[in-house]
N, C-alpha and C. Protein backbone atom coordinates (compact mmCIF):
# COMPACT_ATOMS: atom_id res chain seq x y z
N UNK A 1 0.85 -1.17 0.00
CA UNK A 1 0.00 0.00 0.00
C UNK A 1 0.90 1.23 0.00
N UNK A 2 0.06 1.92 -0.12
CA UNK A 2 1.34 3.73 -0.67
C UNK A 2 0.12 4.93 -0.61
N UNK A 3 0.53 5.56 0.75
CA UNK A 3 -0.08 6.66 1.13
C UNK A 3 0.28 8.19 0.78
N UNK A 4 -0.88 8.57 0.24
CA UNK A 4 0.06 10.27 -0.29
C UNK A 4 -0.84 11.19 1.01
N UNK A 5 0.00 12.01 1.33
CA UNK A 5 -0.56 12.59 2.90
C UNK A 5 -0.85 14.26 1.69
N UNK A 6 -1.41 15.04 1.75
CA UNK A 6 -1.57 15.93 1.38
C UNK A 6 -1.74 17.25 2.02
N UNK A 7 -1.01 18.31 2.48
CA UNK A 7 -1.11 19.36 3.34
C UNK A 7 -1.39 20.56 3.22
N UNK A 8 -2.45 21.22 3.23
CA UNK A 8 -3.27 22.09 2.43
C UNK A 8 -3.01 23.26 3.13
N UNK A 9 -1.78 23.90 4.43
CA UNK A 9 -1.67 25.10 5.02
C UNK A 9 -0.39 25.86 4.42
N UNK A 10 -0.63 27.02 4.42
CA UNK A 10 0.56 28.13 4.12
C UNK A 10 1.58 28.14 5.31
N UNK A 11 1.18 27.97 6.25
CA UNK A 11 2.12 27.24 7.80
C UNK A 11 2.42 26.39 8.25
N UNK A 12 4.22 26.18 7.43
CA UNK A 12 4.75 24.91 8.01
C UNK A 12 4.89 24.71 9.78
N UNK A 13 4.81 25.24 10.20
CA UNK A 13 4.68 25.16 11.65
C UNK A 13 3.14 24.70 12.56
N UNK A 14 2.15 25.30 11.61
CA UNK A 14 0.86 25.24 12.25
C UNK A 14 0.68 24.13 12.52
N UNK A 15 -0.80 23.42 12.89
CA UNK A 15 -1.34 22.36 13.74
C UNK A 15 -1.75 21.59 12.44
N UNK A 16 -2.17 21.83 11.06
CA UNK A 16 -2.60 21.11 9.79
C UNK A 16 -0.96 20.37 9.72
N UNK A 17 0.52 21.18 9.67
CA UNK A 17 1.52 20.42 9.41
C UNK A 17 1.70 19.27 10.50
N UNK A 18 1.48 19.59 11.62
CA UNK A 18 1.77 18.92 12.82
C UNK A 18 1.65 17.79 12.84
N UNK A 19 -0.34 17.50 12.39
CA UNK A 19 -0.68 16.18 12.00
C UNK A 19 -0.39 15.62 10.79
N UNK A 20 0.57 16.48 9.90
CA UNK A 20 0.46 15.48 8.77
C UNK A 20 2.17 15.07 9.21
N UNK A 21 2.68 15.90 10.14
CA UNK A 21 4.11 15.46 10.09
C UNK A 21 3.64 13.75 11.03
N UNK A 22 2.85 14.07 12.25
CA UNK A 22 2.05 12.86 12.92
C UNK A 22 2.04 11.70 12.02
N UNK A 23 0.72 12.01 10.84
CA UNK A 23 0.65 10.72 10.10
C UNK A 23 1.70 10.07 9.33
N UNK A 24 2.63 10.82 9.37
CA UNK A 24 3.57 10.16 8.20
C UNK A 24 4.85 9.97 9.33
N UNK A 25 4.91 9.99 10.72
CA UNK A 25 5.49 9.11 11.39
C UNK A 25 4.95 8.01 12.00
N UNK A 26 3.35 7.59 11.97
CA UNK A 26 2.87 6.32 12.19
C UNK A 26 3.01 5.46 10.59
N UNK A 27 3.16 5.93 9.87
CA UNK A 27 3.17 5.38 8.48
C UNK A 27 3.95 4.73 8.65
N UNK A 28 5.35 5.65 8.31
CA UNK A 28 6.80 5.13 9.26
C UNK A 28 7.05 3.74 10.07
N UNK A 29 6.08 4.05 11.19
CA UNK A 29 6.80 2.93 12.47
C UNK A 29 5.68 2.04 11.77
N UNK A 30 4.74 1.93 10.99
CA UNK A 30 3.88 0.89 10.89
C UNK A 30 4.46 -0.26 9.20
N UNK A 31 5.62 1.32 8.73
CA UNK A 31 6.41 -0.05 7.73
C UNK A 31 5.56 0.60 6.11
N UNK A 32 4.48 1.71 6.33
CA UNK A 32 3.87 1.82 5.02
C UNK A 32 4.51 3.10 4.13
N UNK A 33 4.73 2.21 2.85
CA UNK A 33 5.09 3.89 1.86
C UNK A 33 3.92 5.02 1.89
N UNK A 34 4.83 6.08 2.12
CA UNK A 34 4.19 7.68 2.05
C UNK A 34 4.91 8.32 1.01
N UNK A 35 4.27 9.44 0.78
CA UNK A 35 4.71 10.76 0.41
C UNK A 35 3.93 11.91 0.97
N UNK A 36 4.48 12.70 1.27
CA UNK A 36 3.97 13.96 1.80
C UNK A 36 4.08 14.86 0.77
N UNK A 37 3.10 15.84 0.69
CA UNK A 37 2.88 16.96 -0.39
C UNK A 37 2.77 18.03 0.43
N UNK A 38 3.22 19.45 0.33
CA UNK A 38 2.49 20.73 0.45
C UNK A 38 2.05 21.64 -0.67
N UNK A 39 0.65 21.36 -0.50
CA UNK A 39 0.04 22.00 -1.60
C UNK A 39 0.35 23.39 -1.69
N UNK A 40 1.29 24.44 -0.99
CA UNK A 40 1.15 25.87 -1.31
C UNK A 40 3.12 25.08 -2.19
N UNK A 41 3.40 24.18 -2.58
CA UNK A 41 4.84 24.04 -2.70
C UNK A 41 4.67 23.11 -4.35
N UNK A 42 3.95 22.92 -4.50
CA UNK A 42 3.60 22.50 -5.52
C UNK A 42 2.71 22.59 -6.51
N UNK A 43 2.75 22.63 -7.60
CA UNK A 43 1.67 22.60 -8.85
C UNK A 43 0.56 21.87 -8.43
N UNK A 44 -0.32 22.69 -8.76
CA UNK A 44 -1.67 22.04 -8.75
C UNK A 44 -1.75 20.52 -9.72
N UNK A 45 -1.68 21.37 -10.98
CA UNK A 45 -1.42 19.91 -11.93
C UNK A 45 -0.34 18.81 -11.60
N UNK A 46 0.41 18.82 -11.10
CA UNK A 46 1.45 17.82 -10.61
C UNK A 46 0.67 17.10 -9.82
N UNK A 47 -0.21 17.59 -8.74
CA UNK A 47 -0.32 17.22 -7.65
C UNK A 47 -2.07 15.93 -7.95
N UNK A 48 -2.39 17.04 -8.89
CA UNK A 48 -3.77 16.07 -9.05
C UNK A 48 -3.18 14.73 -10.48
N UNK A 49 -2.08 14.69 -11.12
CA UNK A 49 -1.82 13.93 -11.63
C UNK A 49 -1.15 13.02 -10.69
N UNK A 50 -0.58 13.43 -10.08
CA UNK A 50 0.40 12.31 -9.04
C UNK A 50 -0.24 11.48 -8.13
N UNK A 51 -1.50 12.10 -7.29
CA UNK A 51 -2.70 11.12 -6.34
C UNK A 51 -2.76 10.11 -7.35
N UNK A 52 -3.37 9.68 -8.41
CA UNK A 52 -3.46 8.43 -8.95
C UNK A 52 -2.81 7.20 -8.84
N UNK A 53 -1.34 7.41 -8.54
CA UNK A 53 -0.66 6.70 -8.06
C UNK A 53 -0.32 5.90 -6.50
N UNK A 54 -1.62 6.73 -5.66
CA UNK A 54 -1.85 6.05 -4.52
C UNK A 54 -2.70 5.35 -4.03
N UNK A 55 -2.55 4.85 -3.31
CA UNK A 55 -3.95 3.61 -2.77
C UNK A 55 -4.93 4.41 -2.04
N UNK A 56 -3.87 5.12 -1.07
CA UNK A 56 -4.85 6.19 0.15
C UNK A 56 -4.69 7.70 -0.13
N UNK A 57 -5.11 8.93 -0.27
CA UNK A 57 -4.81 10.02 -0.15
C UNK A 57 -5.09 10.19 1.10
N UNK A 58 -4.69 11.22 1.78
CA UNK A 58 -5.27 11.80 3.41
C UNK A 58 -5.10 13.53 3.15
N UNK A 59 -6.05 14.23 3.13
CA UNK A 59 -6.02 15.85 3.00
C UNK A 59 -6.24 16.35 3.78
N UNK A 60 -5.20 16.98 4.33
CA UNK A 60 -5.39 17.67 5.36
C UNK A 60 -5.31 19.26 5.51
N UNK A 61 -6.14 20.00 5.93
CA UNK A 61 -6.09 21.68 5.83
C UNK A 61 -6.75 22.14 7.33
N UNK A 62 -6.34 22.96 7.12
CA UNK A 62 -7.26 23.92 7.90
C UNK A 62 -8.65 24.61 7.52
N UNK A 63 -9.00 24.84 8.31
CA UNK A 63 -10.57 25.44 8.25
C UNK A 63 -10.65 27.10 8.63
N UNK A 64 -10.85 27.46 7.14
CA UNK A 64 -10.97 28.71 7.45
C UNK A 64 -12.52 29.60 7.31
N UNK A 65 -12.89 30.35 7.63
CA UNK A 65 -14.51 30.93 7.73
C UNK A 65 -15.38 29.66 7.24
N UNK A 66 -15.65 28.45 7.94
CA UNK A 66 -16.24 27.31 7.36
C UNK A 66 -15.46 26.51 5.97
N UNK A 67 -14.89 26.66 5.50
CA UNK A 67 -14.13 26.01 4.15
C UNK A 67 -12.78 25.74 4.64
N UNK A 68 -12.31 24.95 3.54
CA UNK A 68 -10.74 24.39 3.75
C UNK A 68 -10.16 25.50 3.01
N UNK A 69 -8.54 25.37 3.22
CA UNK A 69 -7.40 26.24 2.17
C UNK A 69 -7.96 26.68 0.60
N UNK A 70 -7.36 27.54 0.55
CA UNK A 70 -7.68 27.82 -1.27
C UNK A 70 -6.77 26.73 -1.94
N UNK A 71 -5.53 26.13 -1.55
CA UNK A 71 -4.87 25.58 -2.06
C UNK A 71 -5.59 24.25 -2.39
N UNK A 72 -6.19 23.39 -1.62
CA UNK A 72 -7.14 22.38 -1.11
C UNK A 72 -8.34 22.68 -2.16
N UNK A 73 -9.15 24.19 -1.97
CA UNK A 73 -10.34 23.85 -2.90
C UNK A 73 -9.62 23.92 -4.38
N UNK A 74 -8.40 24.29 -4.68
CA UNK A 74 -7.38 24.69 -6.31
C UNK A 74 -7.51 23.10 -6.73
N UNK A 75 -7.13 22.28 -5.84
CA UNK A 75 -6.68 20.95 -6.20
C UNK A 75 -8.55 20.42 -6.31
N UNK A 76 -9.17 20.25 -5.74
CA UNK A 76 -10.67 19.88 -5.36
C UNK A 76 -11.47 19.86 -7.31
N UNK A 77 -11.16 21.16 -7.28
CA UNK A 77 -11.91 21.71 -8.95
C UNK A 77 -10.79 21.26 -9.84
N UNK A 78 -9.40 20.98 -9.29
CA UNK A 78 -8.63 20.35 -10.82
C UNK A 78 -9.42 18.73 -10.84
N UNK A 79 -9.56 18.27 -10.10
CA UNK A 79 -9.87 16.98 -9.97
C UNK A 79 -11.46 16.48 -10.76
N UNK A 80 -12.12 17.66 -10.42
CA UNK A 80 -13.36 17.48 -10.94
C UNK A 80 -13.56 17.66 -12.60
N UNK A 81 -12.81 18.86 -12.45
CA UNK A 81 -12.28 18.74 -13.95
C UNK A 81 -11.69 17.54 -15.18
N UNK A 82 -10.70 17.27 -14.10
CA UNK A 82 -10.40 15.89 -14.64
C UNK A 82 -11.19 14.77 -14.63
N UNK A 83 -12.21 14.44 -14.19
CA UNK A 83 -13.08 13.49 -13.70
C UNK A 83 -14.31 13.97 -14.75
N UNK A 84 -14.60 15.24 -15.12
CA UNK A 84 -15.25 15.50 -16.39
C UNK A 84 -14.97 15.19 -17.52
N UNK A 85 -13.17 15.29 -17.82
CA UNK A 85 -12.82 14.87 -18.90
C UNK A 85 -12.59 13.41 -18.97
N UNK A 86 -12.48 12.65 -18.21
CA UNK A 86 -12.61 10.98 -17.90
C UNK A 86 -11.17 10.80 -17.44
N UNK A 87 -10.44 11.45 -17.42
CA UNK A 87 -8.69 11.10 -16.75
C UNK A 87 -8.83 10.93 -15.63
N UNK A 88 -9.71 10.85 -14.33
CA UNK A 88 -9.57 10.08 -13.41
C UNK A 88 -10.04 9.23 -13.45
N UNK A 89 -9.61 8.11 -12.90
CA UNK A 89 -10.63 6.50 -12.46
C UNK A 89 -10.80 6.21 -11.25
């Protein structure tokens, strides 16, 4: 199995990195491939082409006035997009 952790805050320090630094040290001691992403560090398109290649995604953001990151909803509408044009499965 091969987990992509996904981190949807502009603050590497904040409590959204915290837990994703968290999940991807139980990944770790439990023996499972990860990758960690920060979505303000990467292409949108990279990022929604590259999930395909995992078994699990995990997205993690913060919550801002009721909604997640802009970075988080950027990736959300590439996906749907893609899922319109049939390139996701």
């Amino acid at each position: 199995m091969k987990v992509c952790i996904l981190s949807g805050s502009e603050n590497p320090n904040g409590n959204t990195a915290i837990m994703c630094d968290n999940a991807a040290a139980y990944l770790k001691d439990m023996k499972i491939k990860y990758d960690l992403f920060n979505l303000y560090e990467e292409e949108v398109d990279f990022v929604a082409e590259e999930i395909k290649k995992y078994d699990v995604v995990i997205i993690a953001t913060p919550i801002h006035s009721f909604y997640c990151s802009d970075a988080v909803k950027e990736l959300k509408m590439r996906i749907i997009l893609m899922a319109g044009e049939k390139k996701v499965v």
